[in-house]
N, C-alpha and C. Protein backbone atom coordinates (compact mmCIF):
# COMPACT_ATOMS: atom_id res chain seq x y z
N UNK A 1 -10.81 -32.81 9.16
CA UNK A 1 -11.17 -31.45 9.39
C UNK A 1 -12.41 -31.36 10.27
N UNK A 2 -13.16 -32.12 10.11
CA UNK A 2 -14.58 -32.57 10.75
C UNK A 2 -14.57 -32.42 12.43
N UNK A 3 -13.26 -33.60 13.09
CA UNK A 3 -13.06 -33.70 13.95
C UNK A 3 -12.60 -32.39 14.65
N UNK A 4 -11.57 -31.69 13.87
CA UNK A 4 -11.06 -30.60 14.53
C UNK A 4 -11.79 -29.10 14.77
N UNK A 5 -12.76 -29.23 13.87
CA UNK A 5 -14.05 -28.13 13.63
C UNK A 5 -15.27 -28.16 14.54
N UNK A 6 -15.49 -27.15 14.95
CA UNK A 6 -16.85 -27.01 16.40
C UNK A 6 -18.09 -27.16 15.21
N UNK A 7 -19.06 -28.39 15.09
CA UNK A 7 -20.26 -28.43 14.93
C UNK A 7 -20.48 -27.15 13.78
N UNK A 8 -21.30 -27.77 12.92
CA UNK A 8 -21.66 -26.18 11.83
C UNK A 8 -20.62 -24.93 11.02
N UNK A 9 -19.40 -25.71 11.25
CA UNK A 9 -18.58 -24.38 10.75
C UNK A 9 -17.42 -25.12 10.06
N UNK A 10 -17.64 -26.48 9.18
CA UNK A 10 -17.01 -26.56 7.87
C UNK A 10 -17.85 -26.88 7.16
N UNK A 11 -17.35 -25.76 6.49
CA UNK A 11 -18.28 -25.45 4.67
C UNK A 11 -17.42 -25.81 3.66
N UNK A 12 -16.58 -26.83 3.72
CA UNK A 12 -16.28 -27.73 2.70
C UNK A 12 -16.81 -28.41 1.84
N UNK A 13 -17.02 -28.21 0.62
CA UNK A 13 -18.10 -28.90 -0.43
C UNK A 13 -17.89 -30.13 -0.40
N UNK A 14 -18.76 -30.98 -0.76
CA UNK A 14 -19.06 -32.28 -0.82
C UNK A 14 -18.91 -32.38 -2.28
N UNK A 15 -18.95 -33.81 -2.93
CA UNK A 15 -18.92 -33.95 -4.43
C UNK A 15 -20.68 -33.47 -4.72
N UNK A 16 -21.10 -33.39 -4.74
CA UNK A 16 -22.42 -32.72 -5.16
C UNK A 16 -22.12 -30.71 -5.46
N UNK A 17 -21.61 -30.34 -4.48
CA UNK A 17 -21.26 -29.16 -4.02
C UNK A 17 -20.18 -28.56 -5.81
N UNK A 18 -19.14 -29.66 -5.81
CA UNK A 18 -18.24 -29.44 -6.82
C UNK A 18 -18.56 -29.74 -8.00
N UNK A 19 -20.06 -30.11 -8.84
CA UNK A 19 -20.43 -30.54 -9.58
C UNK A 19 -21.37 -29.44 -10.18
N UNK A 20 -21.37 -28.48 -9.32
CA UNK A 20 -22.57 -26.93 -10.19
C UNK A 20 -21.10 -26.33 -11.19
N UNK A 21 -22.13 -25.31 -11.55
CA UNK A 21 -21.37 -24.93 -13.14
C UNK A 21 -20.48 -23.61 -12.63
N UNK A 22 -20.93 -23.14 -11.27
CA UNK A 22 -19.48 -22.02 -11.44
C UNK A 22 -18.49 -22.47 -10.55
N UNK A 23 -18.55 -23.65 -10.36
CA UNK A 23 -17.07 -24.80 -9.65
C UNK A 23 -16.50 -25.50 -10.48
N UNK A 24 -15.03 -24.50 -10.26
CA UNK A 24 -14.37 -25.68 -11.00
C UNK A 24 -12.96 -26.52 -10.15
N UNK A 25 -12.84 -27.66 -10.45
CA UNK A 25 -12.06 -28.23 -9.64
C UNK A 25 -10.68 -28.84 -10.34
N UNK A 26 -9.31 -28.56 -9.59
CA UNK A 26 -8.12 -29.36 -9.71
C UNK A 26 -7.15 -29.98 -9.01
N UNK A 27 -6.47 -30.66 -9.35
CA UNK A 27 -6.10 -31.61 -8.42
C UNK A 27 -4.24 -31.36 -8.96
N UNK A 28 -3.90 -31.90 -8.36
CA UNK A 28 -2.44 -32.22 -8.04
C UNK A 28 -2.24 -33.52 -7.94
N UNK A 29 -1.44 -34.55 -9.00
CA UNK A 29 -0.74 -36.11 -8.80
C UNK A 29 0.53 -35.80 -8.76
N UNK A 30 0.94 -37.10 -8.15
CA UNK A 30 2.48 -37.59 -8.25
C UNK A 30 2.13 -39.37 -8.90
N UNK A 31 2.72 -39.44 -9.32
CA UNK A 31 2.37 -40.97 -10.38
C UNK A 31 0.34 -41.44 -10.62
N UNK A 32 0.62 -42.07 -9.81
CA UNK A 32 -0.91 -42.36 -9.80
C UNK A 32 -1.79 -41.80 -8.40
N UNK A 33 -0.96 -41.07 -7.80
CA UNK A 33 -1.62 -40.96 -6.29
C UNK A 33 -2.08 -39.27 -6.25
N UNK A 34 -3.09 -39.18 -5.81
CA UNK A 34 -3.56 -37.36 -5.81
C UNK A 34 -2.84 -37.21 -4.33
N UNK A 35 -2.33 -35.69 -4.94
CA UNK A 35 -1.39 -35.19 -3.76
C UNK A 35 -2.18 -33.50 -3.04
N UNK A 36 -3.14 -33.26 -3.83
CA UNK A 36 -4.17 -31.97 -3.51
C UNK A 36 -4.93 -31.90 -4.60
N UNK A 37 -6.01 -31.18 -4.07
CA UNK A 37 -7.34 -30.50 -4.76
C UNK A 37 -7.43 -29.61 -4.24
N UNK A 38 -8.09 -28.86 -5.06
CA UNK A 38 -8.74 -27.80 -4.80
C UNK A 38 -9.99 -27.17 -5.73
N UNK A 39 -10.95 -25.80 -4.92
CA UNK A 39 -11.33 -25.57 -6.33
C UNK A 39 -11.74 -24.07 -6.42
N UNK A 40 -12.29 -23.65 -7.18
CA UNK A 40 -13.02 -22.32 -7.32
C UNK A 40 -13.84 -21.98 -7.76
N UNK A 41 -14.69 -21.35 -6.65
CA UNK A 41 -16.10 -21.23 -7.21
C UNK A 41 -16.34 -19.57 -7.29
N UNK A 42 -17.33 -18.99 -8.42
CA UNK A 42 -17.62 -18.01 -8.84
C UNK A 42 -18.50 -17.83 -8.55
N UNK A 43 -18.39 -16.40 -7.88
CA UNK A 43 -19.80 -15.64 -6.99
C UNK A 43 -20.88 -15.00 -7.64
N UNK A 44 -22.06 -14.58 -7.59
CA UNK A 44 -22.49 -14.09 -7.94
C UNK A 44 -21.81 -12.88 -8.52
N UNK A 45 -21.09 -11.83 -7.57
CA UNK A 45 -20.88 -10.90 -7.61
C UNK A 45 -19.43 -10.83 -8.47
N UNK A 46 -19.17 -11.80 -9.13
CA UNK A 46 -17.81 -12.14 -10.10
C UNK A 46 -16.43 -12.18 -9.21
N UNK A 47 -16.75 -11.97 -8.07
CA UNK A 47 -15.63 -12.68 -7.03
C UNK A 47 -15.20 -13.90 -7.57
N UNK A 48 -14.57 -14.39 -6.42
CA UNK A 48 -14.18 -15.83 -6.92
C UNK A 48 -13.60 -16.42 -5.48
N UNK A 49 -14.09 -17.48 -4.95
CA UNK A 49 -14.09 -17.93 -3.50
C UNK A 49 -13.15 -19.28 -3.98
N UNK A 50 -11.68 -19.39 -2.83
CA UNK A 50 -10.97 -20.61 -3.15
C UNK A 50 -12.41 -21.73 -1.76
N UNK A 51 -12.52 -23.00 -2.69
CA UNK A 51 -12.98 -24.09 -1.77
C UNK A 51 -12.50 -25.03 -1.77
N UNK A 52 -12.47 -25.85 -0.50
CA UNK A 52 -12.03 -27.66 -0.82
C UNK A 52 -11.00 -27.67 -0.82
N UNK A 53 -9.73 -26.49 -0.12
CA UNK A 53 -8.35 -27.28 -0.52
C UNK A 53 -8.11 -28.58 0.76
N UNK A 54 -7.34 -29.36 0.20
CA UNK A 54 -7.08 -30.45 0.99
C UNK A 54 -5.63 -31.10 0.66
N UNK A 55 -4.85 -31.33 1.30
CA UNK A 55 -3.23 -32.02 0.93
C UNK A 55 -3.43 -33.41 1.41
N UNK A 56 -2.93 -34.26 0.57
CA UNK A 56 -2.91 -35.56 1.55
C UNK A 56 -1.76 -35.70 2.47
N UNK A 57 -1.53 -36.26 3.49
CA UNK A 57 -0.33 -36.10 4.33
C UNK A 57 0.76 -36.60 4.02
N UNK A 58 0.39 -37.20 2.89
CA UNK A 58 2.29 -37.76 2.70
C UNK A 58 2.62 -36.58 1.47
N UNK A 59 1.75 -35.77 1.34
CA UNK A 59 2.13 -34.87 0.41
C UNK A 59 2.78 -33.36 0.73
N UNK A 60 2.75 -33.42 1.90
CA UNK A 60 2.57 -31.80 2.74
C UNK A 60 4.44 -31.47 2.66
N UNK A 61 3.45 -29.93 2.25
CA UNK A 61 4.93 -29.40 2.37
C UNK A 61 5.86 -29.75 0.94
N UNK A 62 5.36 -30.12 0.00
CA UNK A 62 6.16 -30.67 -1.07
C UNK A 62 5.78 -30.18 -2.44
N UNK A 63 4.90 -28.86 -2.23
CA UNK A 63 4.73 -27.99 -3.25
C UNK A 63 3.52 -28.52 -3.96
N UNK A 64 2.29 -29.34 -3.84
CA UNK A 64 1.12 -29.91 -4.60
C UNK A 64 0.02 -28.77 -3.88
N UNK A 65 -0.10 -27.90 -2.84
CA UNK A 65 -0.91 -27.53 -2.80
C UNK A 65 -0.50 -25.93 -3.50
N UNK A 66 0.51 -25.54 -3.09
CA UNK A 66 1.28 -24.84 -3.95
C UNK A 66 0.67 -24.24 -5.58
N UNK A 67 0.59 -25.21 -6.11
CA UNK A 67 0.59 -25.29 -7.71
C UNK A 67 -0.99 -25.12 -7.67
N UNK A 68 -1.91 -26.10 -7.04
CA UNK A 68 -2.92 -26.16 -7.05
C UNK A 68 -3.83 -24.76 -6.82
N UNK A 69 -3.24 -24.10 -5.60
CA UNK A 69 -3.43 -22.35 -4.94
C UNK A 69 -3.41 -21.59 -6.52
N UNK A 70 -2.23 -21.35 -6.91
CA UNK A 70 -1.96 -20.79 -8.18
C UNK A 70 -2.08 -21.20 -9.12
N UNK A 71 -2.69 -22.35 -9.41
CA UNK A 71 -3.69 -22.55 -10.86
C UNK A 71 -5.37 -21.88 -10.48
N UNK A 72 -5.41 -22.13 -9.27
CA UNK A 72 -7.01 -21.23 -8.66
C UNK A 72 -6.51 -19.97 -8.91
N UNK A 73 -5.58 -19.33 -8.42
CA UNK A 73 -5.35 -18.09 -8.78
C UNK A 73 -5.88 -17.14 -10.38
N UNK A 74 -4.86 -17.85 -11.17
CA UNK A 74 -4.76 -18.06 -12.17
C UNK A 74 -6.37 -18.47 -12.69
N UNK A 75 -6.95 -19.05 -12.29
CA UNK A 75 -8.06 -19.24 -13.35
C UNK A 75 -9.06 -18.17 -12.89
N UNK A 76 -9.32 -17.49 -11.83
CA UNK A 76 -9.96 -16.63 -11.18
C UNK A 76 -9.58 -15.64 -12.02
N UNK A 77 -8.48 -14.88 -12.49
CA UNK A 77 -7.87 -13.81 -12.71
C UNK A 77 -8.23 -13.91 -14.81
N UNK A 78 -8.54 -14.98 -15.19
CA UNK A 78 -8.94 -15.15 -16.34
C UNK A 78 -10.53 -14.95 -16.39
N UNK A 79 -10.84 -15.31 -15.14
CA UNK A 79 -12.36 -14.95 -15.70
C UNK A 79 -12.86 -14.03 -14.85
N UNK A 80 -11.90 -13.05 -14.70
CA UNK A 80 -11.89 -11.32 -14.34
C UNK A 80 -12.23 -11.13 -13.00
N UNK A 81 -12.34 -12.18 -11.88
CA UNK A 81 -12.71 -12.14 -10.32
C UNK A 81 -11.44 -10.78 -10.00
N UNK A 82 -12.03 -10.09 -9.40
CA UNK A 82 -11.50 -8.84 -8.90
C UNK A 82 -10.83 -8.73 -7.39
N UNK A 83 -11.48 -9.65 -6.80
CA UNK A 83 -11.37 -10.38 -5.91
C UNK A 83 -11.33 -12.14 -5.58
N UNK A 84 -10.30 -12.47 -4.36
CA UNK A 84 -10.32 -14.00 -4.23
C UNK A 84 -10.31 -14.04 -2.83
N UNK A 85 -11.70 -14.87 -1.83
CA UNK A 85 -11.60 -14.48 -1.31
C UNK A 85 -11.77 -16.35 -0.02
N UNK A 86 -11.78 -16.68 0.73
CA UNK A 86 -12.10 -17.83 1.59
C UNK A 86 -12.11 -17.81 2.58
N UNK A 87 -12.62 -18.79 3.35
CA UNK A 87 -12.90 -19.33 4.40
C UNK A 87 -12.07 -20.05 5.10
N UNK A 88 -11.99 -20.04 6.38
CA UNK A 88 -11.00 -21.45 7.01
C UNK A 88 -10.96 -21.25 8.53
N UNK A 89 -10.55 -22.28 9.07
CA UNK A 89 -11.07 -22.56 10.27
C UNK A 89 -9.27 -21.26 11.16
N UNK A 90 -9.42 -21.99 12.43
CA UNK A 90 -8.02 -21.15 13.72
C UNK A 90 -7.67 -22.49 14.23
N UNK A 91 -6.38 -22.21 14.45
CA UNK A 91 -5.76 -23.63 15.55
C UNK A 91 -4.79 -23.53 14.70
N UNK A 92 -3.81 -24.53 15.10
CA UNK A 92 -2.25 -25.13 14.71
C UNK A 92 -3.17 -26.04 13.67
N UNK A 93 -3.94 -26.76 13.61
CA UNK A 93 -4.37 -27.47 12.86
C UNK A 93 -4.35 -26.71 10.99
N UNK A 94 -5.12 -25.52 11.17
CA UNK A 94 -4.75 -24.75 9.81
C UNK A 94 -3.88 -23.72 9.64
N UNK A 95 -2.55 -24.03 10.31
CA UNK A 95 -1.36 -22.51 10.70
C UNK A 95 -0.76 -22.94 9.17
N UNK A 96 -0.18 -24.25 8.81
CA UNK A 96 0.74 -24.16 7.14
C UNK A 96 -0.62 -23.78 6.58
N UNK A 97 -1.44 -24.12 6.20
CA UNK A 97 -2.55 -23.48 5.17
C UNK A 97 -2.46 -21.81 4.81
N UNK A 98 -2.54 -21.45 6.55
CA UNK A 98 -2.61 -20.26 6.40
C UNK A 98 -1.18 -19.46 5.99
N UNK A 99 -0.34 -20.28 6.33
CA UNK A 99 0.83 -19.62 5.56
C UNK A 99 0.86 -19.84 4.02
N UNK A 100 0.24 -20.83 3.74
CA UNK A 100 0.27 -21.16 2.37
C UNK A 100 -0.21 -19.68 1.59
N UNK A 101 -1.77 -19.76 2.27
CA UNK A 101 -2.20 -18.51 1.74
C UNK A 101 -1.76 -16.83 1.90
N UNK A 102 -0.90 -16.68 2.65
CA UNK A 102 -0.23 -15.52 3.37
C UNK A 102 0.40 -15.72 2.23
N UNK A 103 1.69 -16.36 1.63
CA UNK A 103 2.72 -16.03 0.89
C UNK A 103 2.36 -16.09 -0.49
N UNK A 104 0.85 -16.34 -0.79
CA UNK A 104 0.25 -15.59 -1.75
C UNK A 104 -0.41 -14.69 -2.01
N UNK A 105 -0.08 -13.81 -1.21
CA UNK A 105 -0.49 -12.33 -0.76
C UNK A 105 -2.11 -11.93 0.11
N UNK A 106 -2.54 -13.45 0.44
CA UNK A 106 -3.90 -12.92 0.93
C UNK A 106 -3.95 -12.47 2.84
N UNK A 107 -4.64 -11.52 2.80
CA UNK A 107 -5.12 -10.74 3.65
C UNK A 107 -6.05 -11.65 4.85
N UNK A 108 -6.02 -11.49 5.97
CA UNK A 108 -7.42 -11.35 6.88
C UNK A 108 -8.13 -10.23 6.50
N UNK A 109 -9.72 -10.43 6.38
CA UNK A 109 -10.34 -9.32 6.07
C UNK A 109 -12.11 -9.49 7.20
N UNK A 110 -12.84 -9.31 6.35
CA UNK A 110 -14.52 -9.20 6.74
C UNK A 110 -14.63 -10.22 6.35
N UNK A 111 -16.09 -11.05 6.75
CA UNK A 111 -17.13 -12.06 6.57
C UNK A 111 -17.24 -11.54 4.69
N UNK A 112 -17.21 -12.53 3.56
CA UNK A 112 -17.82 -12.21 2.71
C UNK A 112 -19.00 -13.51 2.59
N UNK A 113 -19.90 -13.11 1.42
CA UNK A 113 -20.87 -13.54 0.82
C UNK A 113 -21.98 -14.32 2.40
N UNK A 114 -22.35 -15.39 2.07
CA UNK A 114 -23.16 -15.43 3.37
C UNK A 114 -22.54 -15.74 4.99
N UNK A 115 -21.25 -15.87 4.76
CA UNK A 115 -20.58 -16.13 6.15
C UNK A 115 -20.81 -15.56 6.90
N UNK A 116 -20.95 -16.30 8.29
CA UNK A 116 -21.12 -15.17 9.55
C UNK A 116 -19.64 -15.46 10.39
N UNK A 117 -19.31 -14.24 11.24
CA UNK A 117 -18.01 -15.00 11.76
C UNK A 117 -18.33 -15.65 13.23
N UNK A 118 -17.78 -16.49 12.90
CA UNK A 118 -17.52 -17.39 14.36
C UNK A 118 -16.09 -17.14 15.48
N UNK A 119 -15.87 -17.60 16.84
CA UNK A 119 -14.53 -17.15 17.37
C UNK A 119 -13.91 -18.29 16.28
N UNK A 120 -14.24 -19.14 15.60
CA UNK A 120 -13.60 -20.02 15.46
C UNK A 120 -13.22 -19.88 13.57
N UNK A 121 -13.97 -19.04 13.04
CA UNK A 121 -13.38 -19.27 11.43
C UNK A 121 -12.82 -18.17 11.20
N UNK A 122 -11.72 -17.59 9.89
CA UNK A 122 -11.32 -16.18 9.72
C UNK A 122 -11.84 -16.29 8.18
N UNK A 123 -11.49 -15.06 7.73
CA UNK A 123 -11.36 -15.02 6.43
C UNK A 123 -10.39 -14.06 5.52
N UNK A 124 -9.81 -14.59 4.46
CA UNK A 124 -8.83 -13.95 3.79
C UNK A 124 -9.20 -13.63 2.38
N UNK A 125 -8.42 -12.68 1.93
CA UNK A 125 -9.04 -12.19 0.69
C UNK A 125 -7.86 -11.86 -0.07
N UNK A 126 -7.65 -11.72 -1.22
CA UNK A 126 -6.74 -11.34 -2.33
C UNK A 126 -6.92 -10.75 -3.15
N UNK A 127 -6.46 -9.76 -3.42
CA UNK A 127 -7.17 -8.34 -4.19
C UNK A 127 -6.59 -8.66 -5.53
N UNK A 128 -7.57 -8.71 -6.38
CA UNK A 128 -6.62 -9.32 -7.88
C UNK A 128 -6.66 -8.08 -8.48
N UNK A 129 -7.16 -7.13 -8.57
CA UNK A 129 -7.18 -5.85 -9.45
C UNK A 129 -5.86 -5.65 -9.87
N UNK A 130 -5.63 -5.14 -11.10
CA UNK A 130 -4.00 -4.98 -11.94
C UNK A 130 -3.03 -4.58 -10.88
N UNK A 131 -3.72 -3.36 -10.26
CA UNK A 131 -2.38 -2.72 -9.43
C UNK A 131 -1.92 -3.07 -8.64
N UNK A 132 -2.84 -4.47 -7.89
CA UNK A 132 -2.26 -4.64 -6.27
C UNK A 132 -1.36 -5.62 -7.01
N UNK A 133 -1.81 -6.48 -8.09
CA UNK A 133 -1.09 -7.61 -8.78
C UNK A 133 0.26 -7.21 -9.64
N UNK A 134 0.95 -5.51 -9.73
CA UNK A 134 1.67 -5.27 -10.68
C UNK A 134 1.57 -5.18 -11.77
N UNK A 135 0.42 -5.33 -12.01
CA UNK A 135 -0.03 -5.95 -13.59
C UNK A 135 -0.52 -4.21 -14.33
N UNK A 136 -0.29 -4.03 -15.54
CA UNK A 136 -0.72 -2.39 -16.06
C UNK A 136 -2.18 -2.86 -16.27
N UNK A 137 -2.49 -1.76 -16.35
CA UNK A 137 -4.26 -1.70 -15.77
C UNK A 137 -4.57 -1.53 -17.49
């Protein structure tokens, strides 16, 4: 991701990064081999920001980031984030990601929390409130 990213504009946590108390992190195996991570971190503002997803390449496309998206979902929506919202880079390089996240209903939206936008990052958001989710209020 490093390589494909202009200088200063991946904010991908490091293991230090995934080790504070409102990150939490999961992963995806197939036997003994991790097939994705991911994680979610809780905002000040009781948002809830997806970070760190990553697929390994022999995994793509085979439903591990999948599960991983919607267990973040899912744990966001338990500890009442009203919003879900991330970061990610432009190019063919993150087009399946971004479909990943499209067919879980998230949006292009605004810069949240300290992001500034670059030509080069977007950001998407997912409105968890009952109604956009179907869910009775």
């Amino acid at each position: 991701m490093c390589a494909s990213s202009p200088p200063g504009s991946v904010f991908a946590l490091d293991l230090s990064g995934l080790r504070v108390p409102e990150v939490a992190v999961w992963s995806a195996w197939t036997n003994e081999r991790i097939a994705a991570f991911g994680a979610l971190k809780m905002m000040p503002d009781g948002n809830g920001e997806v970070k760190s997803m990553r697929t390994h390449p022999d995994f793509l496309r085979k439903g591990a980031a999948t599960a991983v998206l919607e267990r973040i979902i899912s744990a966001a929506r338990v500890r009442g984030a009203r919003r879900l919202s991330l970061e990610t880079g432009s190019g063919q390089l993150f087009d399946p990601a971004l479909a990943l996240y499209r067919r879980h209903g998230f949006h292009k939206g605004p810069p949240f929390s300290t992001y500034q936008p670059t030509a080069f990052n977007q950001f998407l958001h997912l409105d968890m409130t009952p109604a956009m989710l179907g869910l009775p209020s």
